[in-house]
C-alpha atoms as a PDB file:
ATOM      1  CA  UNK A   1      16.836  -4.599   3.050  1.00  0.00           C
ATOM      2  CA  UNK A   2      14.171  -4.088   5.696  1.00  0.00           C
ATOM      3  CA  UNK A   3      13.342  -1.328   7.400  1.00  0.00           C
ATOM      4  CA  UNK A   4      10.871   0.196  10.124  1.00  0.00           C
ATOM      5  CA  UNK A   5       8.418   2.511   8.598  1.00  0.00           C
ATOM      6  CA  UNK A   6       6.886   4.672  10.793  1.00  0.00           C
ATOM      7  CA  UNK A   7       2.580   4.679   9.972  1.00  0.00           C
ATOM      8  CA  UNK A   8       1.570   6.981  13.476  1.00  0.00           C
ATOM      9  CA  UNK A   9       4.139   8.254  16.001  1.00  0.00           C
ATOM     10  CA  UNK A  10       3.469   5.076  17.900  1.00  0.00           C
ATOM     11  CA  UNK A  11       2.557   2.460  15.007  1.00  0.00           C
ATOM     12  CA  UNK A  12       6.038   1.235  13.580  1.00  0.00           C
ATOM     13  CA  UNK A  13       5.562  -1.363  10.488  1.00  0.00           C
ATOM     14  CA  UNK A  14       8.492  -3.516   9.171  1.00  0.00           C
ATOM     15  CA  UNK A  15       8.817  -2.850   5.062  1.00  0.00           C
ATOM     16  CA  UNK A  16      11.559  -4.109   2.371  1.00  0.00           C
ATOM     17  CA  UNK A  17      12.792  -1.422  -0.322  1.00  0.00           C
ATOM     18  CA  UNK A  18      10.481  -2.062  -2.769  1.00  0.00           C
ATOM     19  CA  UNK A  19       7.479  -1.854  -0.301  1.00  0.00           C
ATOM     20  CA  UNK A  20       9.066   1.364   0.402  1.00  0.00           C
ATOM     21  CA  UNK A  21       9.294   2.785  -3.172  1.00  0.00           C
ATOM     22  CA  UNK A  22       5.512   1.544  -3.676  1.00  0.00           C
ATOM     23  CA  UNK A  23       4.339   3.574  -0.452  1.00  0.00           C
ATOM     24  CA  UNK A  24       6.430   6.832  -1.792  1.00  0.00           C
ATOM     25  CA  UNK A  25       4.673   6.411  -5.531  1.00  0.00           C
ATOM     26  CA  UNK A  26       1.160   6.338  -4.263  1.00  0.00           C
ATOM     27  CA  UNK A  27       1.172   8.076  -0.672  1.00  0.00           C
ATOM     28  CA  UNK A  28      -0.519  10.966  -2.606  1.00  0.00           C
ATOM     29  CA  UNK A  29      -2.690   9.320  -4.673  1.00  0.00           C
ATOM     30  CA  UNK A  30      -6.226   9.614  -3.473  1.00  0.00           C
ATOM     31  CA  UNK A  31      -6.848   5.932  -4.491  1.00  0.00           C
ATOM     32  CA  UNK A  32      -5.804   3.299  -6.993  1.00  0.00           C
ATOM     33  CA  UNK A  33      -7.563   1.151  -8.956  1.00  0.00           C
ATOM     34  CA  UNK A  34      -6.162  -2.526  -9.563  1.00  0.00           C
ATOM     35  CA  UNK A  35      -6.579  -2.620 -12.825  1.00  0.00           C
ATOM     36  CA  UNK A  36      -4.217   0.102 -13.076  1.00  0.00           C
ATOM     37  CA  UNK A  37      -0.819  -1.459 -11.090  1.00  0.00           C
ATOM     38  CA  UNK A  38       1.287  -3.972 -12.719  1.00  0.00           C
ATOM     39  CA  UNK A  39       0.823  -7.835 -11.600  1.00  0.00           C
ATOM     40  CA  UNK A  40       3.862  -7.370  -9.021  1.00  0.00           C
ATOM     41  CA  UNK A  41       2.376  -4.225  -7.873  1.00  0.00           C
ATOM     42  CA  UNK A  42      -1.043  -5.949  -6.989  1.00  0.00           C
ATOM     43  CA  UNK A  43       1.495  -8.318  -4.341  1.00  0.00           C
ATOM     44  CA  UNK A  44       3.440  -5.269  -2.781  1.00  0.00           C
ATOM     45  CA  UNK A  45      -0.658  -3.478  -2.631  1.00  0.00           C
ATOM     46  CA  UNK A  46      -1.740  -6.784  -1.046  1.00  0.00           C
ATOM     47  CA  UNK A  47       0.898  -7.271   1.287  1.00  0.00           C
ATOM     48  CA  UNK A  48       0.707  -3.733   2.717  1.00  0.00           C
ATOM     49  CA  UNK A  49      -2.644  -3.815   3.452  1.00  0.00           C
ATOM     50  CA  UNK A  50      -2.530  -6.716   5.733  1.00  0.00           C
ATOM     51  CA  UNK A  51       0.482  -4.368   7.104  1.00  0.00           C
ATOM     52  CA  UNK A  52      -2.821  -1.944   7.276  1.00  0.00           C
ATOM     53  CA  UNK A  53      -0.703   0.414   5.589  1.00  0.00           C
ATOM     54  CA  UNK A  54      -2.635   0.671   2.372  1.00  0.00           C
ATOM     55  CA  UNK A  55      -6.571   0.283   2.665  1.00  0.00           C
ATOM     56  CA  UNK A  56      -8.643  -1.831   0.373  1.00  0.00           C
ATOM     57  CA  UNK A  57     -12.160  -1.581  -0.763  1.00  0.00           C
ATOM     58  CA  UNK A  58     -14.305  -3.424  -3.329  1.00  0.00           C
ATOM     59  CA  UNK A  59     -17.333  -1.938  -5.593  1.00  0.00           C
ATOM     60  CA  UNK A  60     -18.952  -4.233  -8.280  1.00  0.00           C
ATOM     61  CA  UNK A  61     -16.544  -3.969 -10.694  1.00  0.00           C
ATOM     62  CA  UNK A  62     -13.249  -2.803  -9.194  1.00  0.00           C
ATOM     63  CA  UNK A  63     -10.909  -3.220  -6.071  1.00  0.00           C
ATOM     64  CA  UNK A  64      -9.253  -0.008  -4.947  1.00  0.00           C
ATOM     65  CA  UNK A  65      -6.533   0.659  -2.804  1.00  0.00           C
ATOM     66  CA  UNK A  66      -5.975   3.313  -0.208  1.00  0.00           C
ATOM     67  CA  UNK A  67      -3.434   5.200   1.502  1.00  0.00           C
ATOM     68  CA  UNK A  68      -3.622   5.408   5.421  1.00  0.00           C
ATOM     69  CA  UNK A  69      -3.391   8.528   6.999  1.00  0.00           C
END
């Protein structure tokens, strides 16, 4: 089921449930390594950050992902 999730009080992004239930796990988190999601995790992480929901960055040896506040 989709749903409008709101990122500002102006910025409205269109999310399914389990995009949802991702952003709710690791809104908190202060970041998250890939290496430490599961496979289908990595997609929902991927997905949302061209949403610019989640944030991405790379160092040499690992991609993290960020929350947007």
């Amino acid at each position: 089921m989709l749903r409008w999730y709101n990122l500002t009080s102006k910025i409205r992004v269109c999310v399914n449930n389990d995009d949802l239930e991702f952003i709710d796990k690791h809104k908190r988190s202060k970041k998250i390594s890939k290496s430490s999601l599961a496979p289908e995790e990595v997609d929902i992480a991927d997905k949302l950050v061209q949403k610019s929901i989640f944030g991405r960055y790379k160092t040499e040896s690992e991609t993290f992902y960020l929350f947007n506040r």
